[in-house]
C-alpha atoms as a PDB file:
ATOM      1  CA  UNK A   1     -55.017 112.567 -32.648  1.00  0.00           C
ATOM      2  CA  UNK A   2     -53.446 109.211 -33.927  1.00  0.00           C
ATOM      3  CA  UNK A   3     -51.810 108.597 -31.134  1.00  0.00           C
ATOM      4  CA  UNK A   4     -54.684 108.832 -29.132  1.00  0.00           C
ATOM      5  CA  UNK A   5     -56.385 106.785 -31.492  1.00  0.00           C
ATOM      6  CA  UNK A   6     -53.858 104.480 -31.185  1.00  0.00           C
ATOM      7  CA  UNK A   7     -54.056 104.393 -27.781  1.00  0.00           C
ATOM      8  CA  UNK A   8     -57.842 103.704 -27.774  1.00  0.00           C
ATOM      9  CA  UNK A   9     -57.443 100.824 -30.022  1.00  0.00           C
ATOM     10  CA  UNK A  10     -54.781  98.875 -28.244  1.00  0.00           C
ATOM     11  CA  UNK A  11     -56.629  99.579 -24.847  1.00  0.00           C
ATOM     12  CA  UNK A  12     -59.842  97.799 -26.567  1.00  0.00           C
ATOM     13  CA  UNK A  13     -57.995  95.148 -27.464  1.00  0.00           C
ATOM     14  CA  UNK A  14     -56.798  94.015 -24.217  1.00  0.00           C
ATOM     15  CA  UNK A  15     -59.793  94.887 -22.207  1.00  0.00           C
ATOM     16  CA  UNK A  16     -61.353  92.199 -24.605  1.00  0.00           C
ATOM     17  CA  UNK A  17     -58.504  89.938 -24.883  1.00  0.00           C
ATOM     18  CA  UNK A  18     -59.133  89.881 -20.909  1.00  0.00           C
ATOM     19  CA  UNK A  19     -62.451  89.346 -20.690  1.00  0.00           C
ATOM     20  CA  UNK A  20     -62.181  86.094 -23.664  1.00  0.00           C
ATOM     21  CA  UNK A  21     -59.783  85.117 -21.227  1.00  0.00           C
ATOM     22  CA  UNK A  22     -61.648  85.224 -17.751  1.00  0.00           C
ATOM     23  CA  UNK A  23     -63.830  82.376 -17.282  1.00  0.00           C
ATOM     24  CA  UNK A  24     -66.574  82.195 -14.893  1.00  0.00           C
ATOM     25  CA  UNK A  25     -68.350  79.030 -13.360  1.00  0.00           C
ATOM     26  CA  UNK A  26     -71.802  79.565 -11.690  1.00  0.00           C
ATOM     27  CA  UNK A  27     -72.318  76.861  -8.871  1.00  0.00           C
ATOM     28  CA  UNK A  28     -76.129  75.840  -9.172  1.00  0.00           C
ATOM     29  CA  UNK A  29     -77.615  73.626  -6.923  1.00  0.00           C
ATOM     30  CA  UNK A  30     -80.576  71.577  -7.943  1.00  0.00           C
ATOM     31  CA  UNK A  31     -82.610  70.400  -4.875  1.00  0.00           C
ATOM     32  CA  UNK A  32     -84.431  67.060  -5.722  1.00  0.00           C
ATOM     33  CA  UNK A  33     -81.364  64.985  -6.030  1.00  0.00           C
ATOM     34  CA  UNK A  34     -81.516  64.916  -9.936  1.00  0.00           C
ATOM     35  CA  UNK A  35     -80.767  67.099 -12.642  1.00  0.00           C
ATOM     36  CA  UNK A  36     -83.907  66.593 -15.078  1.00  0.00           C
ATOM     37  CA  UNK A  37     -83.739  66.872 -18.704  1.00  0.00           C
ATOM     38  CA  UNK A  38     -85.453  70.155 -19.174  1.00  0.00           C
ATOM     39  CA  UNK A  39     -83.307  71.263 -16.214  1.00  0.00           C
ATOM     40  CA  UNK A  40     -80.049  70.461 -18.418  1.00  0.00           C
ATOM     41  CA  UNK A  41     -81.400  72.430 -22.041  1.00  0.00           C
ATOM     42  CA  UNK A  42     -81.659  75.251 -19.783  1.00  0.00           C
ATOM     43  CA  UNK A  43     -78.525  75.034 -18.188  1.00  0.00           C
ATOM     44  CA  UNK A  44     -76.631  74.473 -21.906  1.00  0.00           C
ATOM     45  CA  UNK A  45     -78.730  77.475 -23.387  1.00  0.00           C
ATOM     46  CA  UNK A  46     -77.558  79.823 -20.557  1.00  0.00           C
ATOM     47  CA  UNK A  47     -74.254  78.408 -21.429  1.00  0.00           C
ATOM     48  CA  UNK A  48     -74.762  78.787 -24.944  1.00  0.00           C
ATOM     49  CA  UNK A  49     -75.757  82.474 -24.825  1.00  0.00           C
ATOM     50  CA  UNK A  50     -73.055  83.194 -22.051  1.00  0.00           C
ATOM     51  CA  UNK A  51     -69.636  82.499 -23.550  1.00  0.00           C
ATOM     52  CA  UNK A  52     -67.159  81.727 -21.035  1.00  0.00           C
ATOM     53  CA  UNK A  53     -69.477  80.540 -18.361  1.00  0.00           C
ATOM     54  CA  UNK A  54     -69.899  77.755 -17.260  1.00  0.00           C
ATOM     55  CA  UNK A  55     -72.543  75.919 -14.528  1.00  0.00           C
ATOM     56  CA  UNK A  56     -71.702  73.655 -12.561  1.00  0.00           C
ATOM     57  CA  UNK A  57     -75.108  72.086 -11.265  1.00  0.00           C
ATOM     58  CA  UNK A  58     -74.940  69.902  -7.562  1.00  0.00           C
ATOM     59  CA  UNK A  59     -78.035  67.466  -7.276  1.00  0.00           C
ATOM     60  CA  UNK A  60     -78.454  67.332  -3.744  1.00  0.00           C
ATOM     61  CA  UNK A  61     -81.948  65.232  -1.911  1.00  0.00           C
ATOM     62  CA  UNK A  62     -84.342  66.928  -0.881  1.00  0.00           C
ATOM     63  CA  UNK A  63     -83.897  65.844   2.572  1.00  0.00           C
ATOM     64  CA  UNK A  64     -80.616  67.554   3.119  1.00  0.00           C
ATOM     65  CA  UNK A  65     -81.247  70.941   0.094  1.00  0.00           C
ATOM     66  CA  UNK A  66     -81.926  73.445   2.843  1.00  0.00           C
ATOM     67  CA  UNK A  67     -78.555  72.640   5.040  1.00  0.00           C
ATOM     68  CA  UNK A  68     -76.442  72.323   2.128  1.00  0.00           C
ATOM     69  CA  UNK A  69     -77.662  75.600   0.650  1.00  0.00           C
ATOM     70  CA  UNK A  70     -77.170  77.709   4.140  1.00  0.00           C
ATOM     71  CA  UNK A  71     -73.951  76.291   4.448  1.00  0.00           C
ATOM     72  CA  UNK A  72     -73.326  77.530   0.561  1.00  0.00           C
ATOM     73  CA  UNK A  73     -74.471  81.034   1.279  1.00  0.00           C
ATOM     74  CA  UNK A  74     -72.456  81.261   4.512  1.00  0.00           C
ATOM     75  CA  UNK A  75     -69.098  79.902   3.744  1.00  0.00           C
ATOM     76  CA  UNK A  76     -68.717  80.203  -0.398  1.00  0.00           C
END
C-alpha cells in the first residue's frame, strides 16, 4: 500500500510540475484597429485568473478584420 501511495504521490507531482511548466498563448484579434481600455482589463483579468496564459491581442482595421481572420482560421 505505500508503495502505491508512493507511486500516486510522485505521479501528482509531475503531472503538476508539467502543467506549471506548459505555457499557453491565446492569439486574439481585435477588429477596429485598437485595443481599448476596457478591452485590455479584460484581457489582464483572463490572464489573471488563467495562470500560465497568456493573450496576445492583434489590432487589425476594420477594413482588412474579415481577410485577416479567414486567413487565421485557415492556415494557424
Amino acid at each position: 500500500m505505500k508503495k502505491i501511495l508512493a507511486t500516486l504521490t510522485v505521479s501528482g507531482i509531475a503531472l503538476a510540475a508539467g502543467s506549471m511548466v506548459q505555457a499557453q498563448e491565446v492569439h486574439l484579434i481585435m477588429c477596429g484597429g485598437e485595443i481599448r481600455e476596457a478591452d485590455q482589463t479584460v484581457i489582464t483579468e483572463f490572464e489573471a485568473d488563467k495562470l500560465g496564459v497568456t493573450v496576445d491581442a492583434e489590432p487589425v482595421p476594420w477594413g482588412t478584420c474579415q481577410g485577416h481572420t479567414q486567413n487565421f482560421d485557415c492556415c494557424g
